[in-house]
C-alpha atoms as a PDB file:
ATOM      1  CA  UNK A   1     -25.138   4.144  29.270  1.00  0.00           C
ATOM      2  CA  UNK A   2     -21.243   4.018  30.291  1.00  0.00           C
ATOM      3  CA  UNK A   3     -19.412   3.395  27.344  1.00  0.00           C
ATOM      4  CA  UNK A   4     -15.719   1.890  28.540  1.00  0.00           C
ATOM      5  CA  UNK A   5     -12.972   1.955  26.269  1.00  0.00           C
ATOM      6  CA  UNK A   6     -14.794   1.317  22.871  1.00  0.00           C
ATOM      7  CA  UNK A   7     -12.150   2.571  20.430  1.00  0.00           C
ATOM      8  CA  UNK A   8     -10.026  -0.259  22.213  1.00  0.00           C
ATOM      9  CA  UNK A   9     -10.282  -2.794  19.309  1.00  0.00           C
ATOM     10  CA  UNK A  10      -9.740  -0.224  16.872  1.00  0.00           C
ATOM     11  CA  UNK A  11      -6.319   0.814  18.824  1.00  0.00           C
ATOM     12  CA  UNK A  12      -5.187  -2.847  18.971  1.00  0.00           C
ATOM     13  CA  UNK A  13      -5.657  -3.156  15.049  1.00  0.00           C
ATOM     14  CA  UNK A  14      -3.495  -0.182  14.715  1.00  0.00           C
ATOM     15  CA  UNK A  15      -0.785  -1.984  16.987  1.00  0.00           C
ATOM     16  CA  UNK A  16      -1.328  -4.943  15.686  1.00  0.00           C
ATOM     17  CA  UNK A  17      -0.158  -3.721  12.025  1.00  0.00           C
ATOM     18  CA  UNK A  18       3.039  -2.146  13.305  1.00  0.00           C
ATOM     19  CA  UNK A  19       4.763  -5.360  14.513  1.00  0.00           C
ATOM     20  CA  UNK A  20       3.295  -6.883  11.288  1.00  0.00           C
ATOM     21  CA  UNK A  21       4.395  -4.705   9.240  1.00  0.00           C
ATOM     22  CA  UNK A  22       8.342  -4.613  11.354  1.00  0.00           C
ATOM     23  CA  UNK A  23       7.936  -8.653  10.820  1.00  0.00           C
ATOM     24  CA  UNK A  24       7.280  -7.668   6.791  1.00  0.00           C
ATOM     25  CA  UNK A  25      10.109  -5.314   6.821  1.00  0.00           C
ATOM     26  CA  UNK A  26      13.049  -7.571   8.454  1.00  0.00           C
ATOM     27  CA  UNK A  27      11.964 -10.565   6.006  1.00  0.00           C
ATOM     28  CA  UNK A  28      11.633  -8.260   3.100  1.00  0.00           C
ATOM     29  CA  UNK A  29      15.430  -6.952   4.034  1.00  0.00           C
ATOM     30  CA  UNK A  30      16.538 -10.785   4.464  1.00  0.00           C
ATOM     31  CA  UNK A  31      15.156 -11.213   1.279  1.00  0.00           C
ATOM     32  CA  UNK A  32      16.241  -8.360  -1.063  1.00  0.00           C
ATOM     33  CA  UNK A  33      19.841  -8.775   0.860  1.00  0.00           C
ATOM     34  CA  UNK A  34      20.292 -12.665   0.254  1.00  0.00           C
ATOM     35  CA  UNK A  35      21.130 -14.897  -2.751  1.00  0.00           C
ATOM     36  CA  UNK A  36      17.574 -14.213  -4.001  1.00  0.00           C
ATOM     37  CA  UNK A  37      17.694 -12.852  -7.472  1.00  0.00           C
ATOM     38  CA  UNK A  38      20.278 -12.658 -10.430  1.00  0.00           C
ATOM     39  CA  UNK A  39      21.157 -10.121 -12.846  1.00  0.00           C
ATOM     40  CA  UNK A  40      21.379 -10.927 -16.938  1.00  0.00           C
ATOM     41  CA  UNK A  41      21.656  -9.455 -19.746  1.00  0.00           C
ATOM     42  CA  UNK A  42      20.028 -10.623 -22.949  1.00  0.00           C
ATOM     43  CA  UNK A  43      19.166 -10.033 -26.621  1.00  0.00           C
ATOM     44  CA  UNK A  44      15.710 -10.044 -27.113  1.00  0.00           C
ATOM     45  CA  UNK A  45      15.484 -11.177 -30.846  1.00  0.00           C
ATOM     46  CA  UNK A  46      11.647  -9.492 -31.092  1.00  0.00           C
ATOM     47  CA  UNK A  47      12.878  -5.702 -30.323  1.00  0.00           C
ATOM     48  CA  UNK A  48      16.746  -6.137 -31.120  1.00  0.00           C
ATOM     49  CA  UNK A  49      17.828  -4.630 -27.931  1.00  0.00           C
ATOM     50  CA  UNK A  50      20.030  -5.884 -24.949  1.00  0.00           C
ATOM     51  CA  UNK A  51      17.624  -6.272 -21.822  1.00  0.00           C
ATOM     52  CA  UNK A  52      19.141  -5.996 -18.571  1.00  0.00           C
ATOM     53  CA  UNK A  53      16.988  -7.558 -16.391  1.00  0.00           C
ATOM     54  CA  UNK A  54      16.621  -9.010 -13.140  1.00  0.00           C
ATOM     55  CA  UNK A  55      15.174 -12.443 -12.361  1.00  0.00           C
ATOM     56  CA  UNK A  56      14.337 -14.400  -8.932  1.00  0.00           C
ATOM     57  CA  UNK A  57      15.934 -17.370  -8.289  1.00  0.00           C
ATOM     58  CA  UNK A  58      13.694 -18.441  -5.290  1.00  0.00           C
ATOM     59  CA  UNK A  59      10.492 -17.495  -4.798  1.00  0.00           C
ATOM     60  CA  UNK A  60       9.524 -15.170  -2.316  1.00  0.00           C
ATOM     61  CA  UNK A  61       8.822 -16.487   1.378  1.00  0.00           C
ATOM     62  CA  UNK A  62       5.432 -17.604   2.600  1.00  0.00           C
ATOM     63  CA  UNK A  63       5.636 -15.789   5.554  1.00  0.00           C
ATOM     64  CA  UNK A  64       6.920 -12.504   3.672  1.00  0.00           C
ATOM     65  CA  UNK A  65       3.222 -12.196   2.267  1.00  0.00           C
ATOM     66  CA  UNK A  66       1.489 -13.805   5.220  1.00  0.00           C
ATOM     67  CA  UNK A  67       3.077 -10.397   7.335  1.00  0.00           C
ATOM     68  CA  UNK A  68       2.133  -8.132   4.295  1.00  0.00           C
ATOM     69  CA  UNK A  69      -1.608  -9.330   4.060  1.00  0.00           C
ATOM     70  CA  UNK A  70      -2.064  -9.282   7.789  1.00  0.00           C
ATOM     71  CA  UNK A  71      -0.699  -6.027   8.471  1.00  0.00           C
ATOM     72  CA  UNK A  72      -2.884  -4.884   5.411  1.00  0.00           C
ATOM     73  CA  UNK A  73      -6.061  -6.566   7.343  1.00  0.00           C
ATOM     74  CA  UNK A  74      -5.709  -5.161  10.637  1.00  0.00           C
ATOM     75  CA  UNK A  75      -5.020  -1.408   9.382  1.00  0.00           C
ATOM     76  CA  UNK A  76      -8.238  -1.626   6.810  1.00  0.00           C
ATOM     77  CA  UNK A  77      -9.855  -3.249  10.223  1.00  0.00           C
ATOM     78  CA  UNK A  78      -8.882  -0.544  12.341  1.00  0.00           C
ATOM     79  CA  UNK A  79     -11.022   2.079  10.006  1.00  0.00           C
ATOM     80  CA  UNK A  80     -14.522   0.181  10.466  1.00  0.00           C
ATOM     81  CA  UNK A  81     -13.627  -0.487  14.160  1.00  0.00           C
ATOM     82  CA  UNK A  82     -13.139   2.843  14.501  1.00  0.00           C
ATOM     83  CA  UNK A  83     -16.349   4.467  13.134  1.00  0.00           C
ATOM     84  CA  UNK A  84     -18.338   1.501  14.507  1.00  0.00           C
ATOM     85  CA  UNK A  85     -16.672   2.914  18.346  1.00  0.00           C
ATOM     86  CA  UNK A  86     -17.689   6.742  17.086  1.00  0.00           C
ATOM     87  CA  UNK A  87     -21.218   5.714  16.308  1.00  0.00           C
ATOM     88  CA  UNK A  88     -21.442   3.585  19.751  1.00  0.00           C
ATOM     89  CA  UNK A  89     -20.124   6.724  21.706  1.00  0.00           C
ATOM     90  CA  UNK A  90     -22.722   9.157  20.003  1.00  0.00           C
ATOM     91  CA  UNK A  91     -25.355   7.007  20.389  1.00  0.00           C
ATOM     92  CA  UNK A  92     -24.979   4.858  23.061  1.00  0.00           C
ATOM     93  CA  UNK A  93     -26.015   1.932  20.969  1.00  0.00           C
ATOM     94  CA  UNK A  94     -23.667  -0.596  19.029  1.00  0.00           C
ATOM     95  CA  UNK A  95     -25.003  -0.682  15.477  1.00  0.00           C
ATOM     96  CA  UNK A  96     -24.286  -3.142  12.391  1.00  0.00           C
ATOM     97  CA  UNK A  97     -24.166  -1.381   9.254  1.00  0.00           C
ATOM     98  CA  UNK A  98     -21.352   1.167  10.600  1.00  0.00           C
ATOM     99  CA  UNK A  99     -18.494   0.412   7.476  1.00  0.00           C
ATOM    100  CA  UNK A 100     -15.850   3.081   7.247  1.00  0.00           C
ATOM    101  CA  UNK A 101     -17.164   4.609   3.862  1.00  0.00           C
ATOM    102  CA  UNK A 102     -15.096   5.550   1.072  1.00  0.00           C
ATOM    103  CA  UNK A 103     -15.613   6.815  -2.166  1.00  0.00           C
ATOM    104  CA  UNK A 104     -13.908   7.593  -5.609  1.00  0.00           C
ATOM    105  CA  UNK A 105     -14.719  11.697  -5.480  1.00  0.00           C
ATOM    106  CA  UNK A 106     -15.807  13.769  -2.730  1.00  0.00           C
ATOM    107  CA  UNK A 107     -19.316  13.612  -4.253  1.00  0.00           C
ATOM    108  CA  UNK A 108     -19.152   9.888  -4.492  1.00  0.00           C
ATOM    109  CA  UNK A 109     -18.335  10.298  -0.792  1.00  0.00           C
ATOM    110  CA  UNK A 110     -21.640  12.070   0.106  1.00  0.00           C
ATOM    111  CA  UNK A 111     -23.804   9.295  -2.040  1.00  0.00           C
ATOM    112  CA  UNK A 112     -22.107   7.124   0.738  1.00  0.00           C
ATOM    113  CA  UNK A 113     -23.259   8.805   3.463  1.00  0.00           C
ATOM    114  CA  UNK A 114     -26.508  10.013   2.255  1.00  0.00           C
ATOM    115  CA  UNK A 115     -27.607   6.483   2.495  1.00  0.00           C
ATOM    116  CA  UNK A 116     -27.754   6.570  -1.610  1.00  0.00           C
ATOM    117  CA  UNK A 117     -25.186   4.253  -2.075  1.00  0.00           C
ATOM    118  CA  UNK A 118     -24.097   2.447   0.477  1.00  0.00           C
ATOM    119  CA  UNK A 119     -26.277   0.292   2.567  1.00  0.00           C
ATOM    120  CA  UNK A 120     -23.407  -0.740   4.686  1.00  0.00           C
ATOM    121  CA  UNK A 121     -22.826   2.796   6.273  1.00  0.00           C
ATOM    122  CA  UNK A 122     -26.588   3.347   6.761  1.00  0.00           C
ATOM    123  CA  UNK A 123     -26.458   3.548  10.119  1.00  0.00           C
ATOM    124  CA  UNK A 124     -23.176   6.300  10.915  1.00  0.00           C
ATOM    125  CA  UNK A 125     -25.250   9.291  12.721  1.00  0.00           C
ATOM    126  CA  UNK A 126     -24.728  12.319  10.965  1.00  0.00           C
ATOM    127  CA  UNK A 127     -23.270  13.677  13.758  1.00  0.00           C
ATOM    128  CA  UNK A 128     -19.810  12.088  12.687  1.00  0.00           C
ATOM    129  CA  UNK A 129     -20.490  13.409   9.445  1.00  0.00           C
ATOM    130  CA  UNK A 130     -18.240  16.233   9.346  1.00  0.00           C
ATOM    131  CA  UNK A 131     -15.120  14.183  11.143  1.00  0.00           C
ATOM    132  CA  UNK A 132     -15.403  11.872   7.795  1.00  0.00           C
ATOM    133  CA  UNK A 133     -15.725  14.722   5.240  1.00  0.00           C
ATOM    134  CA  UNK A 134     -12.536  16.314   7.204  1.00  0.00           C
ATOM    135  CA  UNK A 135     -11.219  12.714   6.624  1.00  0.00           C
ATOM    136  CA  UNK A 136     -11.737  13.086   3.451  1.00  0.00           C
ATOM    137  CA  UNK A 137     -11.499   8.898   2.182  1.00  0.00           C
ATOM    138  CA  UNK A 138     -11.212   9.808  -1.363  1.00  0.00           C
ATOM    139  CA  UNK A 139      -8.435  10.452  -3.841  1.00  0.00           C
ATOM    140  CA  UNK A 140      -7.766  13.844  -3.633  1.00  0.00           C
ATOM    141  CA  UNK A 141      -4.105  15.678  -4.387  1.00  0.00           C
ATOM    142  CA  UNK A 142      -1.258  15.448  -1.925  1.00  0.00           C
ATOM    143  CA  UNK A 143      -3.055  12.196  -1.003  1.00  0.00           C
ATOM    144  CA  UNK A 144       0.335   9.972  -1.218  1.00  0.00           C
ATOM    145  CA  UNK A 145      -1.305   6.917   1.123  1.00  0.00           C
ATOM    146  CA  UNK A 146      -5.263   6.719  -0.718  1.00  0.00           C
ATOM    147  CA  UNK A 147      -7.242   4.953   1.514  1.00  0.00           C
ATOM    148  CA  UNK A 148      -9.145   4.713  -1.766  1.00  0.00           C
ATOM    149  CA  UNK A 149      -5.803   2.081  -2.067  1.00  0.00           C
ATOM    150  CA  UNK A 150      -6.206   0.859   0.685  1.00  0.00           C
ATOM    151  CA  UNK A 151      -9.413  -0.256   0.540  1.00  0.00           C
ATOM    152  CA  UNK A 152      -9.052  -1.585  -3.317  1.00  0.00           C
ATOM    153  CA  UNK A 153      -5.967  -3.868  -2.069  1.00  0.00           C
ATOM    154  CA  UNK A 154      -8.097  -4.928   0.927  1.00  0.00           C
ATOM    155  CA  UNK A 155     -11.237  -5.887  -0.837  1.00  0.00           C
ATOM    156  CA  UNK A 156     -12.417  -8.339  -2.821  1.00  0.00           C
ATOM    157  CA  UNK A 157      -8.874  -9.673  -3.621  1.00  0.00           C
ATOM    158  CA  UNK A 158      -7.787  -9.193  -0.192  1.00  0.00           C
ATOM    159  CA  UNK A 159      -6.842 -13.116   0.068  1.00  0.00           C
ATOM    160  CA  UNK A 160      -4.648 -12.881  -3.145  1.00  0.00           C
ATOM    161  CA  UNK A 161      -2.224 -10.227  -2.220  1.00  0.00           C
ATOM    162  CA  UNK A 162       0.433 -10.570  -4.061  1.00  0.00           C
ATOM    163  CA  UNK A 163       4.356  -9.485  -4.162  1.00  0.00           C
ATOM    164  CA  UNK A 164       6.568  -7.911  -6.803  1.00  0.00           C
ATOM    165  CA  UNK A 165      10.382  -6.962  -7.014  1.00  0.00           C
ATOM    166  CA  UNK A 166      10.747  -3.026  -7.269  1.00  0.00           C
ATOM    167  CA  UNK A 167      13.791  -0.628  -8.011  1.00  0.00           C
ATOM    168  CA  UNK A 168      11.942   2.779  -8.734  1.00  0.00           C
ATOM    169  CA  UNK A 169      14.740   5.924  -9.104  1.00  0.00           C
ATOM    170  CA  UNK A 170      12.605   7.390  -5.641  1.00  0.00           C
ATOM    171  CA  UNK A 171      14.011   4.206  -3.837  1.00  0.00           C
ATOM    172  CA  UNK A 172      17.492   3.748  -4.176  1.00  0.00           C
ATOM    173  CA  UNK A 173      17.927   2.761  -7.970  1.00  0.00           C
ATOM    174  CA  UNK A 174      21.242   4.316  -8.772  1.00  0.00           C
ATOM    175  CA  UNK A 175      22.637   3.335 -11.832  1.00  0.00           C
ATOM    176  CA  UNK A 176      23.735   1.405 -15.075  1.00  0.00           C
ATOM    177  CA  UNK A 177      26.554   1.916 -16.967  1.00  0.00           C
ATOM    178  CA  UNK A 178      27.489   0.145 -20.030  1.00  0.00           C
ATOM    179  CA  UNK A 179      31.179  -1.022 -20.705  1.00  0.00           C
ATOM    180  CA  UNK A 180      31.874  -1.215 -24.011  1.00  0.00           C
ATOM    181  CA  UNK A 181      34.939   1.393 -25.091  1.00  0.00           C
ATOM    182  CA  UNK A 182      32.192   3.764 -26.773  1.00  0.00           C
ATOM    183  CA  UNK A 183      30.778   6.850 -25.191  1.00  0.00           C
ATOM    184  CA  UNK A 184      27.644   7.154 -27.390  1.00  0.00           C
ATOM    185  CA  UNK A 185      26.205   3.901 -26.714  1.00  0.00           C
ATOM    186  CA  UNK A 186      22.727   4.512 -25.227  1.00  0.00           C
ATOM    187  CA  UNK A 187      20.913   3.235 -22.143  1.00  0.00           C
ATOM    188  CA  UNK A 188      17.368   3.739 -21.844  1.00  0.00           C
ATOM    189  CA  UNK A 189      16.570   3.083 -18.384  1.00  0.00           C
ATOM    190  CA  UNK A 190      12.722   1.937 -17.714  1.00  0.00           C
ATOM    191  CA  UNK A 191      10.231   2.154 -15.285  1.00  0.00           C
ATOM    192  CA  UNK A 192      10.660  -1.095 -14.258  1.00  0.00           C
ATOM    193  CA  UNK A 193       7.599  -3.820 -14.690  1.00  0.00           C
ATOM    194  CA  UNK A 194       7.630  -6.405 -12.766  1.00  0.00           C
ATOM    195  CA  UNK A 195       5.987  -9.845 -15.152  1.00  0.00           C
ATOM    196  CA  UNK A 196       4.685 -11.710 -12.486  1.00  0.00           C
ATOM    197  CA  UNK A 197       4.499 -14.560 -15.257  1.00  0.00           C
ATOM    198  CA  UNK A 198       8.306 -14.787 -15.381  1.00  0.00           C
ATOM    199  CA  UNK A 199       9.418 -13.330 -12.281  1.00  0.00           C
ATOM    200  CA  UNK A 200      11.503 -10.504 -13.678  1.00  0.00           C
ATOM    201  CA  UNK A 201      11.814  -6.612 -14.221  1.00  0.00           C
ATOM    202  CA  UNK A 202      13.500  -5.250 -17.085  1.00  0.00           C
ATOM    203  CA  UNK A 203      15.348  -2.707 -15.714  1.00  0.00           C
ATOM    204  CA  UNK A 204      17.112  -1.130 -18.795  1.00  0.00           C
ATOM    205  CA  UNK A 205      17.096  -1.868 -22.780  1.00  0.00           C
ATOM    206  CA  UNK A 206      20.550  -0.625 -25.140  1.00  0.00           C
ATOM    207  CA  UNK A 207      21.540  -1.033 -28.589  1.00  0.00           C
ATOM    208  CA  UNK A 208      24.444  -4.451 -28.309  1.00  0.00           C
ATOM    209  CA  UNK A 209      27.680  -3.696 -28.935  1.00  0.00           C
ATOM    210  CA  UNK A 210      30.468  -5.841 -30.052  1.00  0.00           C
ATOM    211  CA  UNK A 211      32.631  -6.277 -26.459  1.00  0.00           C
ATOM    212  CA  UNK A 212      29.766  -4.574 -24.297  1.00  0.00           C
ATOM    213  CA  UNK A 213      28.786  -5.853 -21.077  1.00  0.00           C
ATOM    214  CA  UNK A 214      26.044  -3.933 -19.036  1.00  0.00           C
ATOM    215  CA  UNK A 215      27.011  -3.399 -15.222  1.00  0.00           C
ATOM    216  CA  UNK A 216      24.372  -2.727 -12.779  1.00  0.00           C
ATOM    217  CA  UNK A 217      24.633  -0.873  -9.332  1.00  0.00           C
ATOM    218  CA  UNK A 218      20.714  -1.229  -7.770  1.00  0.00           C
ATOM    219  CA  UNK A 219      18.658  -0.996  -5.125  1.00  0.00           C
ATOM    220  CA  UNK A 220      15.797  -3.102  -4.812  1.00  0.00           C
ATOM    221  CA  UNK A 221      12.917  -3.718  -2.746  1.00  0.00           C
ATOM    222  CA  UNK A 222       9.614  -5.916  -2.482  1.00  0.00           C
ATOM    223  CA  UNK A 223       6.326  -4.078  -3.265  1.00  0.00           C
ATOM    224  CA  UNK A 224       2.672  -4.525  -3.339  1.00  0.00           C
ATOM    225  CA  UNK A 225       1.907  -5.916  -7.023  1.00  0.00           C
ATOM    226  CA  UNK A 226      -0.866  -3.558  -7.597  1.00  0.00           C
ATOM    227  CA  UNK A 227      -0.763  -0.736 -10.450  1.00  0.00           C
ATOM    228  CA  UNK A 228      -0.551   2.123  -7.667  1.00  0.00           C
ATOM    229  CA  UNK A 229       1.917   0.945  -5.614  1.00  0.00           C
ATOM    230  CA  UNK A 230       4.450  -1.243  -7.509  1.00  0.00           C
ATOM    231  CA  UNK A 231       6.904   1.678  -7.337  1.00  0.00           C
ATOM    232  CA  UNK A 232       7.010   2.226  -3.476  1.00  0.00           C
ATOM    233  CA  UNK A 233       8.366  -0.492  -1.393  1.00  0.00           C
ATOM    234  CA  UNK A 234       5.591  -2.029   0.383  1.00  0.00           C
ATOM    235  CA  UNK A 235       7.316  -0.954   3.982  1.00  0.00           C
ATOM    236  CA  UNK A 236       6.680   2.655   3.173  1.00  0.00           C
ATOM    237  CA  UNK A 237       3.257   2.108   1.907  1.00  0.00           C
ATOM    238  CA  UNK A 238       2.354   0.390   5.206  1.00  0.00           C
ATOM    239  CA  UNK A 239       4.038   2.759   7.086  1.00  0.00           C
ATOM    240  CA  UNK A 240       2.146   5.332   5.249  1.00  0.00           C
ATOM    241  CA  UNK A 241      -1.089   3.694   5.639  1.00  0.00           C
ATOM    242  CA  UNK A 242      -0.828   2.958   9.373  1.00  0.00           C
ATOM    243  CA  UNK A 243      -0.433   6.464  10.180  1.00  0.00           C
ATOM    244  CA  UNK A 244      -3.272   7.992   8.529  1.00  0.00           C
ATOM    245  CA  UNK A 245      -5.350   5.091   9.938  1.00  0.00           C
ATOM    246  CA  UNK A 246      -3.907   5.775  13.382  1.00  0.00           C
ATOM    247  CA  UNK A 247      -4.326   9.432  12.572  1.00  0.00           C
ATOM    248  CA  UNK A 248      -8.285   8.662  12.013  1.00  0.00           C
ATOM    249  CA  UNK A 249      -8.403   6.543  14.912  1.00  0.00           C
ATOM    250  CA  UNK A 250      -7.398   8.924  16.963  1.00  0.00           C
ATOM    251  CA  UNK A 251      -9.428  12.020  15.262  1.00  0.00           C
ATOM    252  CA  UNK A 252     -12.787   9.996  15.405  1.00  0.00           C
ATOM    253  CA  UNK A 253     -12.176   9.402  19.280  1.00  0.00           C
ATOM    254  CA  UNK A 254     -11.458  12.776  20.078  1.00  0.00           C
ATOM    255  CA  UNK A 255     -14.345  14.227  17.402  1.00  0.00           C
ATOM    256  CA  UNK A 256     -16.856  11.217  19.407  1.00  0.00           C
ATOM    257  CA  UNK A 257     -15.875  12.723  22.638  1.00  0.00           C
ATOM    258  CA  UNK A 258     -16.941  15.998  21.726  1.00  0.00           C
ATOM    259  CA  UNK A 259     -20.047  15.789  20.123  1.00  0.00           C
ATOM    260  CA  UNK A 260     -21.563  14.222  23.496  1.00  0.00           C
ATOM    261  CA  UNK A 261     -19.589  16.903  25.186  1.00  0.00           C
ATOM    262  CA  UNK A 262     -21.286  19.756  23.514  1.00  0.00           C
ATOM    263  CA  UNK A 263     -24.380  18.397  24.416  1.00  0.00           C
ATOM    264  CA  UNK A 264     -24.150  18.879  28.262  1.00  0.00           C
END
């Protein structure tokens, strides 16, 4: 059977995502550069500190999560396209249950692909076997993109991606000072929260001080509200995403191409 071009969809997925994700990144800058948030700085009467927060003043664009979710679709896409073109290039045969599997541990991994687990990779031929161990699709250390993430975010909930405001240290967060004549005053600076509820992130708590007024020099960004990636701006997670996914795309095609090789 001549097989022509089947890792073609897969490819197109993987394009597809970068001008979605450029479309993400210029509204994201528009955003975060406009009249789109404010800065206070108020006495919280439960903790007796000063917050110094920021709040939006507009929510954010439509189309600023519409480019977000759909570059998010097409680079999860990509992966099953991907191992559905390895399995019809080792077997000559376009199968159904051919999911890009993933798994919490490396052993959860091999329940995957041993058919124990998941019914939707049943039929991968081990033959690809090794390429997706090498893959490893699991979180493991120096694993800063998880496709374990990516695959959380693109599940279930995949319709309900949402946005949050972000101004992590790693990202451009440079500083608040506090004017207020005395040296000793205190700033604790936080890892900033965004409360979705409110639309804010308390960036930094002090003790008030007669005359003080809290200045802040920032850096924000819009992120990915989910737990493991509110502190990276959502461009770099996408960019960081669609590279390994291009990265498997690529591997799988080449690994595909040999197997059949080897066999004369």
């Amino acid at each position: 059977m001549h097989v022509s071009e089947p890792f073609e969809s897969a490819e197109f997925s993987i394009r597809r995502a970068v001008k979605h994700a450029v479309d993400f990144h210029t509204l994201a800058a528009k955003f975060v550069n406009g009249e789109s948030y404010t800065t206070r700085d108020e006495f919280n009467a439960e903790t007796g500190l000063n917050e110094i927060k920021v709040k939006l003043v507009r929510d954010f664009p439509e189309d600023l999560r519409g480019s977000l979710s759909d570059a998010i679709k097409n680079i999860r896409d990509s992966l099953d396209q991907a191992v559905s073109a390895a399995t019809l290039v080792v077997t000559g045969k376009r199968r159904s249950r051919t999911h890009f599997p993933f798994g919490e541990s490396e052993d959860d991994l091999e329940n995957s692909l041993s058919r124990r687990k998941a019914a939707q990779c049943k039929d991968i031929p081990e033959e690809i076997f090794p390429a997706i161990r090498f893959i490893r699709p699991y979180p493991h250390e120096g694993d800063s993109f998880r496709l374990k993430t990516l695959q959380r975010v693109s599940g279930p909930h995949k319709h309900s991606v949402s946005l949050s405001l972000g101004c992590s240290p790693a990202y451009g967060f440079s500083e608040v000072t506090l004017n207020t004549g005395d040296p000793s005053t205190s700033i604790t600076i936080n890892f900033p929260e965004w409360d979705s509820s409110k639309e804010e992130v308390v960036v930094a708590t002090y003790a008030p001080k007669s005359g003080g007024r809290a200045i802040l020099s920032h850096a924000f960004y819009i992120a990915v509200d989910h737990p493991e990636l509110r502190n990276i701006p959502a461009s770099v997670v996408l960019e960081g995403w669609g590279r390994r996914a291009d990265w498997v795309v690529q591997g799988l095609k080449k690994f595909a191409a040999q197997v059949v090789a080897e066999r004369g």
